[in-house]
PDB file of N, CA and C in Angstrom:
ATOM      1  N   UNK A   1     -42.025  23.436  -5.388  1.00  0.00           N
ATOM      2  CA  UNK A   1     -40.921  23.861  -6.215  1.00  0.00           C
ATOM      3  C   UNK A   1     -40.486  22.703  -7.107  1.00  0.00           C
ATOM      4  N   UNK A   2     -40.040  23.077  -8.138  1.00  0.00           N
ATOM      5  CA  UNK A   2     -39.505  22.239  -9.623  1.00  0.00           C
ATOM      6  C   UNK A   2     -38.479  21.561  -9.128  1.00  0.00           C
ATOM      7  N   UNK A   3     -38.131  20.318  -9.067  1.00  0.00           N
ATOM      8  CA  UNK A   3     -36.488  20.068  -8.909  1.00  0.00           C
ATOM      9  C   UNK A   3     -35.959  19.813 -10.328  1.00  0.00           C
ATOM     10  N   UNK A   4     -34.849  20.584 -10.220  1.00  0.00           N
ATOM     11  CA  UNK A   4     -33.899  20.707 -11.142  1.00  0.00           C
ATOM     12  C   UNK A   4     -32.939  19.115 -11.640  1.00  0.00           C
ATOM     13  N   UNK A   5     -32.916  18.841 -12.832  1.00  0.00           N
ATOM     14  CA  UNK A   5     -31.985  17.989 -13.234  1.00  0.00           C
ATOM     15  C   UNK A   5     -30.468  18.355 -13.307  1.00  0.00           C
ATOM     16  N   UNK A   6     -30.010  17.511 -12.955  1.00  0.00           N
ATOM     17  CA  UNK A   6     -28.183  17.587 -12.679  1.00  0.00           C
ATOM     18  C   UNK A   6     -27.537  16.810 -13.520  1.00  0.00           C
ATOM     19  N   UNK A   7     -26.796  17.443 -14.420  1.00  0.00           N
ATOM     20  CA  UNK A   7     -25.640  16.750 -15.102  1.00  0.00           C
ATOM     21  C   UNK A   7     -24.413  15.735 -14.558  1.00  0.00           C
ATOM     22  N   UNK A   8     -24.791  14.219 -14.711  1.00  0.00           N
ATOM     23  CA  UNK A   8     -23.643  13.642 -14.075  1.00  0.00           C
ATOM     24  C   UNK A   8     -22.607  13.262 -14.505  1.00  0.00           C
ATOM     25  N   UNK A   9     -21.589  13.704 -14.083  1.00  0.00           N
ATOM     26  CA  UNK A   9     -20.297  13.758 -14.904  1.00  0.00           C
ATOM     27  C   UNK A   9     -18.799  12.874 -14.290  1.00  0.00           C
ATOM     28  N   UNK A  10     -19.788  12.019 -12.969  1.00  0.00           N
ATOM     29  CA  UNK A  10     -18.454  11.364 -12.205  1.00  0.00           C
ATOM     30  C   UNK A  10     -17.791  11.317 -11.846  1.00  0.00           C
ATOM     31  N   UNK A  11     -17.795  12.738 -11.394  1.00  0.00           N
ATOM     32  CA  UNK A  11     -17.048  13.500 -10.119  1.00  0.00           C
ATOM     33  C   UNK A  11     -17.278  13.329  -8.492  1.00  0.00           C
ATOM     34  N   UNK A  12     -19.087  12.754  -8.392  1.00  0.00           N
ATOM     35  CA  UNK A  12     -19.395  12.353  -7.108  1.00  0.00           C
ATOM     36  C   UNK A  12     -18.735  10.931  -6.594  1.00  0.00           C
ATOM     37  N   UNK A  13     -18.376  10.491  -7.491  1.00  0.00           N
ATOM     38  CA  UNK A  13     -18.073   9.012  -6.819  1.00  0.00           C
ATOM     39  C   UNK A  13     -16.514   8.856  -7.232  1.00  0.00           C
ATOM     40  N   UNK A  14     -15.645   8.207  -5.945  1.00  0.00           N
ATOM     41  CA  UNK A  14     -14.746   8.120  -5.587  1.00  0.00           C
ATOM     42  C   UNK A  14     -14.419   6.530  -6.008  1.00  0.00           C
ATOM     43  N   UNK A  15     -13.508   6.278  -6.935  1.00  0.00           N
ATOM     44  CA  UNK A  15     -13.415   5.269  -7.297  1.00  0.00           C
ATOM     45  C   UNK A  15     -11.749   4.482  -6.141  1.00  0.00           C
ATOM     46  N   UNK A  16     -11.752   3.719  -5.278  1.00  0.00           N
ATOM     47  CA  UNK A  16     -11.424   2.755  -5.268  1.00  0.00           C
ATOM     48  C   UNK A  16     -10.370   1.437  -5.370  1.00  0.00           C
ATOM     49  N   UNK A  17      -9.211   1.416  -4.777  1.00  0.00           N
ATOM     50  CA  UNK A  17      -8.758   0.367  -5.723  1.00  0.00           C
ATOM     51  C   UNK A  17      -9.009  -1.211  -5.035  1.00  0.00           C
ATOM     52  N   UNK A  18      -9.326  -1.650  -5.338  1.00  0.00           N
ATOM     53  CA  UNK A  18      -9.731  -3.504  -4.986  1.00  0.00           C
ATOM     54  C   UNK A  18      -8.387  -3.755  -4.167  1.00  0.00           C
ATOM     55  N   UNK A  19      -8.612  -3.979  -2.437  1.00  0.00           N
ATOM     56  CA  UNK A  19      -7.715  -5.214  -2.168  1.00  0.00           C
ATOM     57  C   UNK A  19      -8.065  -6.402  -1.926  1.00  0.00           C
ATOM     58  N   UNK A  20      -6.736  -7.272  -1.603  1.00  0.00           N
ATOM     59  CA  UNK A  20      -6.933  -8.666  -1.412  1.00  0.00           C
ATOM     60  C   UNK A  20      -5.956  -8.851  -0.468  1.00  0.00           C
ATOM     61  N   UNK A  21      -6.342 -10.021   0.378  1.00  0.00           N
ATOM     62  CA  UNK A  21      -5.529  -9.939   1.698  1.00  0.00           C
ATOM     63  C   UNK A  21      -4.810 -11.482   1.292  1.00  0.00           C
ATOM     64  N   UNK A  22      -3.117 -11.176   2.008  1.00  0.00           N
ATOM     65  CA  UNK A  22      -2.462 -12.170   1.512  1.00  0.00           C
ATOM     66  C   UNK A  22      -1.296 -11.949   3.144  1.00  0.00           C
ATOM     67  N   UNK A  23      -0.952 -13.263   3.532  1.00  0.00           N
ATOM     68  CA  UNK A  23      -0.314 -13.308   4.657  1.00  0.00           C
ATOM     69  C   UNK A  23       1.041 -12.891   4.708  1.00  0.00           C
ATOM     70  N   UNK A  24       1.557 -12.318   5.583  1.00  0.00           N
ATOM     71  CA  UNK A  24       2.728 -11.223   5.757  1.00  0.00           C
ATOM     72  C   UNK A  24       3.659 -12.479   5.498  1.00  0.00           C
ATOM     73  N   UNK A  25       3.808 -14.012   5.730  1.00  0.00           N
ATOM     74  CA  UNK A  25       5.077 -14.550   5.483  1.00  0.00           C
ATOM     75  C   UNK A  25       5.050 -14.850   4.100  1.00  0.00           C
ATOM     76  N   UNK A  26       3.961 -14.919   2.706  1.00  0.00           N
ATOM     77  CA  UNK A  26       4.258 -14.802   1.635  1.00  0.00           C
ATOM     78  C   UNK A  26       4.455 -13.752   1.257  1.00  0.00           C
ATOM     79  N   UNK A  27       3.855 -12.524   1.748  1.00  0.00           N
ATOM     80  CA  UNK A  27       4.575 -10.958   1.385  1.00  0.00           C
ATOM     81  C   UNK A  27       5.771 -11.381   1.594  1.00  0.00           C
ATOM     82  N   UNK A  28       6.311 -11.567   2.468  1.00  0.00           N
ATOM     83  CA  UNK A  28       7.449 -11.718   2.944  1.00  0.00           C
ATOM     84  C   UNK A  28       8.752 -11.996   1.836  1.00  0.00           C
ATOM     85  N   UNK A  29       7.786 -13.391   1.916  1.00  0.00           N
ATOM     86  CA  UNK A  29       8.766 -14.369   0.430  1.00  0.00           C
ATOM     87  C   UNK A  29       9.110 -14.254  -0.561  1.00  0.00           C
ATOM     88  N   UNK A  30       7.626 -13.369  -1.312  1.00  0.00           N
ATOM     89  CA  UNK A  30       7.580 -12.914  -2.835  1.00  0.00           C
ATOM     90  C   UNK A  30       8.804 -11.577  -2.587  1.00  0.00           C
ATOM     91  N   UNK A  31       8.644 -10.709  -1.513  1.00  0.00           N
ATOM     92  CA  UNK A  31       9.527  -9.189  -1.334  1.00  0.00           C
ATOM     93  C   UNK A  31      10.824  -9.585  -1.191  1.00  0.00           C
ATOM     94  N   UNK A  32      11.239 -10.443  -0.810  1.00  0.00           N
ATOM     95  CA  UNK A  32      12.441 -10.752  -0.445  1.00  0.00           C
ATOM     96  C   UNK A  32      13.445 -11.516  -1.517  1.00  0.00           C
ATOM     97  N   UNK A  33      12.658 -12.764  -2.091  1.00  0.00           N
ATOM     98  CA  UNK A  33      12.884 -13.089  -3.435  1.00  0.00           C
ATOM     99  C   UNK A  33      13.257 -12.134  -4.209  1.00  0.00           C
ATOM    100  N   UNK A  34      12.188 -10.877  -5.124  1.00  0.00           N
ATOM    101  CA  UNK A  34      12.337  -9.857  -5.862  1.00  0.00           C
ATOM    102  C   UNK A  34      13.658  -9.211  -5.542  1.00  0.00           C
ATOM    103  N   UNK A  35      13.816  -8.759  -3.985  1.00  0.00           N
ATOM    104  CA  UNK A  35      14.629  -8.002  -4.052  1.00  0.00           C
ATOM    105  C   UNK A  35      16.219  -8.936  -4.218  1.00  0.00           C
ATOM    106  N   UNK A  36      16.700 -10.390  -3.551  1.00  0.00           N
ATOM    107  CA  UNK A  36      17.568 -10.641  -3.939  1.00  0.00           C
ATOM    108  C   UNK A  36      17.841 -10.805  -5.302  1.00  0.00           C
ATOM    109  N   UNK A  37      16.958 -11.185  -6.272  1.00  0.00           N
ATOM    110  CA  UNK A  37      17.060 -10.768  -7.537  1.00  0.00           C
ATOM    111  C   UNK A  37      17.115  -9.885  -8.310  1.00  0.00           C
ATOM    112  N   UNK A  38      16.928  -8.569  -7.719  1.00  0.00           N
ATOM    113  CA  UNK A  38      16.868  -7.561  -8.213  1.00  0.00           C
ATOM    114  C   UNK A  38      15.818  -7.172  -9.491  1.00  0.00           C
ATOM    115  N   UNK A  39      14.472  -7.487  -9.011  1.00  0.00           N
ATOM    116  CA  UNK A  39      13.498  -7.477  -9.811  1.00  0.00           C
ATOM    117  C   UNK A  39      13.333  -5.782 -10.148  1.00  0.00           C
ATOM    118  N   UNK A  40      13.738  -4.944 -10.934  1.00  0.00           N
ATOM    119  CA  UNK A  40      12.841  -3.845 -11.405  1.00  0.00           C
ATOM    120  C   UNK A  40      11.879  -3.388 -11.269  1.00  0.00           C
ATOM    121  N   UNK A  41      10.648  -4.327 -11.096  1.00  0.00           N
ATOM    122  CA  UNK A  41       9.087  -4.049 -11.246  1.00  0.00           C
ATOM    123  C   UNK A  41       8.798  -3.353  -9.656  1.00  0.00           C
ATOM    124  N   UNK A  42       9.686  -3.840  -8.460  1.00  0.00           N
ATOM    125  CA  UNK A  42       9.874  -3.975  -7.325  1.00  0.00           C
ATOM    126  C   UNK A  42       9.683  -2.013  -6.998  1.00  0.00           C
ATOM    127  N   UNK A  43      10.413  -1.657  -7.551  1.00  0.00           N
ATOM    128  CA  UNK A  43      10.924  -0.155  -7.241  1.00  0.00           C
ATOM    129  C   UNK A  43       9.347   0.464  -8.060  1.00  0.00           C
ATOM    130  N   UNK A  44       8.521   0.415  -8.586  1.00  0.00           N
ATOM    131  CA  UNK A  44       7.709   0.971  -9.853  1.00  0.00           C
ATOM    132  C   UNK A  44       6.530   1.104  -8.297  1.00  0.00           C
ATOM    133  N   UNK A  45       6.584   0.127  -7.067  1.00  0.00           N
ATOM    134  CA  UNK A  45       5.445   0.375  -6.028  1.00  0.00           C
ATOM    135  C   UNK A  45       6.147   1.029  -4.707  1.00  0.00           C
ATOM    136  N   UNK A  46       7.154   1.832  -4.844  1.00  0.00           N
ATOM    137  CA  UNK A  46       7.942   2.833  -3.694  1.00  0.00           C
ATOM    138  C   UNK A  46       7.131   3.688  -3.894  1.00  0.00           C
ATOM    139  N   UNK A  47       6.220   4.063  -3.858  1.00  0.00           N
ATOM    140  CA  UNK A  47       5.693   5.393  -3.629  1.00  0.00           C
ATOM    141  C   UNK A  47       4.265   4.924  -3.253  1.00  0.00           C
ATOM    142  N   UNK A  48       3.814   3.798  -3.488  1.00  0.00           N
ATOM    143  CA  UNK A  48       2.620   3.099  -2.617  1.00  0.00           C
ATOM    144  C   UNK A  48       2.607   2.936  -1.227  1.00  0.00           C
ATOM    145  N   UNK A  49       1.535   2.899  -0.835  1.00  0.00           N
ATOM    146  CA  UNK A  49       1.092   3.122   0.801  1.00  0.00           C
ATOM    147  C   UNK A  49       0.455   1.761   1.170  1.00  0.00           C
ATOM    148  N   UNK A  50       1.292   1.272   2.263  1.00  0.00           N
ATOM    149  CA  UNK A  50       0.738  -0.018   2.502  1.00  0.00           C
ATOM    150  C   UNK A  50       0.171   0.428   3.847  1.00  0.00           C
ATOM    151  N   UNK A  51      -1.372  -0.602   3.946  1.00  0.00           N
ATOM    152  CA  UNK A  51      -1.957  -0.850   5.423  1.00  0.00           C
ATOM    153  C   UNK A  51      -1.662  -1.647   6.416  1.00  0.00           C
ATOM    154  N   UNK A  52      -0.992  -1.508   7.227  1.00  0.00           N
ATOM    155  CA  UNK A  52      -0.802  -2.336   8.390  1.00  0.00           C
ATOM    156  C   UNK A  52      -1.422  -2.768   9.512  1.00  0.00           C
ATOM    157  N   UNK A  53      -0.957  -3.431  10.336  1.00  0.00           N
ATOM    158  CA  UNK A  53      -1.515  -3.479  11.369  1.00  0.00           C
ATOM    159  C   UNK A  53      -0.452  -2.869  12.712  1.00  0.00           C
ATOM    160  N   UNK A  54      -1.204  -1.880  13.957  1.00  0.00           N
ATOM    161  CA  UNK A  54      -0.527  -0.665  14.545  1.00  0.00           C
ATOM    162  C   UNK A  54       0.699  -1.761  15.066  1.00  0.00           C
ATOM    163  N   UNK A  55       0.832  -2.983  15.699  1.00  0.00           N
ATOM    164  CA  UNK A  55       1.578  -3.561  16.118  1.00  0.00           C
ATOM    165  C   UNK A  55       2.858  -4.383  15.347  1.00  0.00           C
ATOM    166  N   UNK A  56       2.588  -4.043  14.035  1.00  0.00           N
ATOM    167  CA  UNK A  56       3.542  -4.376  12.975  1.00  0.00           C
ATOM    168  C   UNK A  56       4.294  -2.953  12.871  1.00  0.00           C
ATOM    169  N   UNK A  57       3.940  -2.073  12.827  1.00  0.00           N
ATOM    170  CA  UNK A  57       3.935  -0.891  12.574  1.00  0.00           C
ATOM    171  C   UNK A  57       5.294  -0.333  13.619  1.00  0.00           C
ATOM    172  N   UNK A  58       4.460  -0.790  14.573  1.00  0.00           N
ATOM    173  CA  UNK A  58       5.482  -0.588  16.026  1.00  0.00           C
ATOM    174  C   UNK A  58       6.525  -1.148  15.905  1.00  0.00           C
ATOM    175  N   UNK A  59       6.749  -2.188  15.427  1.00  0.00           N
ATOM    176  CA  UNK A  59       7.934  -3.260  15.486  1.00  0.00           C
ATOM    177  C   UNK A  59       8.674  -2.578  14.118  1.00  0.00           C
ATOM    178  N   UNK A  60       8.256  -2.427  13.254  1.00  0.00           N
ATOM    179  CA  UNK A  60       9.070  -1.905  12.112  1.00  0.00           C
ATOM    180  C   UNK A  60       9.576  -0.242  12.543  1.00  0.00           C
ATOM    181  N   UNK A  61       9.087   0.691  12.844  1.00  0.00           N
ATOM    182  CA  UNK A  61       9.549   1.922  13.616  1.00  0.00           C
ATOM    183  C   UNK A  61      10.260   1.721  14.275  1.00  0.00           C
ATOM    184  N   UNK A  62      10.281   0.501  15.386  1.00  0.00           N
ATOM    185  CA  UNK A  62      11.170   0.590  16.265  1.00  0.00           C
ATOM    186  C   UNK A  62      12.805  -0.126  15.654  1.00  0.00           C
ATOM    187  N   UNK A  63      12.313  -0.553  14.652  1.00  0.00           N
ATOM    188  CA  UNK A  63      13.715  -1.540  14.441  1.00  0.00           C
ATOM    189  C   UNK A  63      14.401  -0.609  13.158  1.00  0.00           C
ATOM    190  N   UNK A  64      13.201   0.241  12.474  1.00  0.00           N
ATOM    191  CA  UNK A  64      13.862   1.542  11.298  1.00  0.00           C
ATOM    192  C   UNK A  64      14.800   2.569  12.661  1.00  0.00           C
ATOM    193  N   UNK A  65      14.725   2.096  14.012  1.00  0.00           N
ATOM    194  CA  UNK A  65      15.288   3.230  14.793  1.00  0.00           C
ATOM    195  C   UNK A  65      16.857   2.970  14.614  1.00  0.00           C
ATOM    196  N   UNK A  66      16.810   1.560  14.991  1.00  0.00           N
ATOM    197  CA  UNK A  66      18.215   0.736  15.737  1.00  0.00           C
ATOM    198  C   UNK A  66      18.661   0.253  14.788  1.00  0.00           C
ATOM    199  N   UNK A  67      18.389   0.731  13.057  1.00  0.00           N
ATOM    200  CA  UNK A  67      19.498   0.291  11.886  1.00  0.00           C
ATOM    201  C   UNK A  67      20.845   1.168  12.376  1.00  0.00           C
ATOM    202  N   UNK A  68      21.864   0.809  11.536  1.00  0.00           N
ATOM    203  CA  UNK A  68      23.100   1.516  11.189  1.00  0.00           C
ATOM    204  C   UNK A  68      22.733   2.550  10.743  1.00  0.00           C
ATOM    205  N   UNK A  69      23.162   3.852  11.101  1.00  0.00           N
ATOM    206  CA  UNK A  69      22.843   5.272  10.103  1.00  0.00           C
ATOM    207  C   UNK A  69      21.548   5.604  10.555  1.00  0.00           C
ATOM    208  N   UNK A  70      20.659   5.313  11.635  1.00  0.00           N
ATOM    209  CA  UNK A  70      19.367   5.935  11.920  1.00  0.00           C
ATOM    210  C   UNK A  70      19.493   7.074  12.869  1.00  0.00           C
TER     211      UNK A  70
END
């Protein structure tokens, strides 16, 4: 049987975005900085999904429990 040619149009491939790994106490520094300054640009990545690690994860759940108003 003939095989047929396929139009590729770049729909099969799933593009990606590049990370780079940077240590949670300069996250830390740069996030914390921004926000006492009230950087703008800050709010434009609220709807981004950060990767953690499950034991960071745990500690932040547990302490989003025991704010004021939780």
């Amino acid at each position: 049987m003939r095989q047929r040619l396929r139009l590729f149009n770049g729909e099969q491939f799933e593009t990606s975005t590049p990370t780079v790994s940077i240590s949670f106490g300069e996250f830390r520094r740069i996030v914390l900085d921004a926000q006492h300054v009230q950087r703008s640009w800050l709010r434009d990545f609220d709807s981004d999904e950060l990767q953690v690690p499950e034991d960071l994860y745990d500690v932040l759940t547990a302490y989003r429990q025991l704010m004021p108003g939780a």
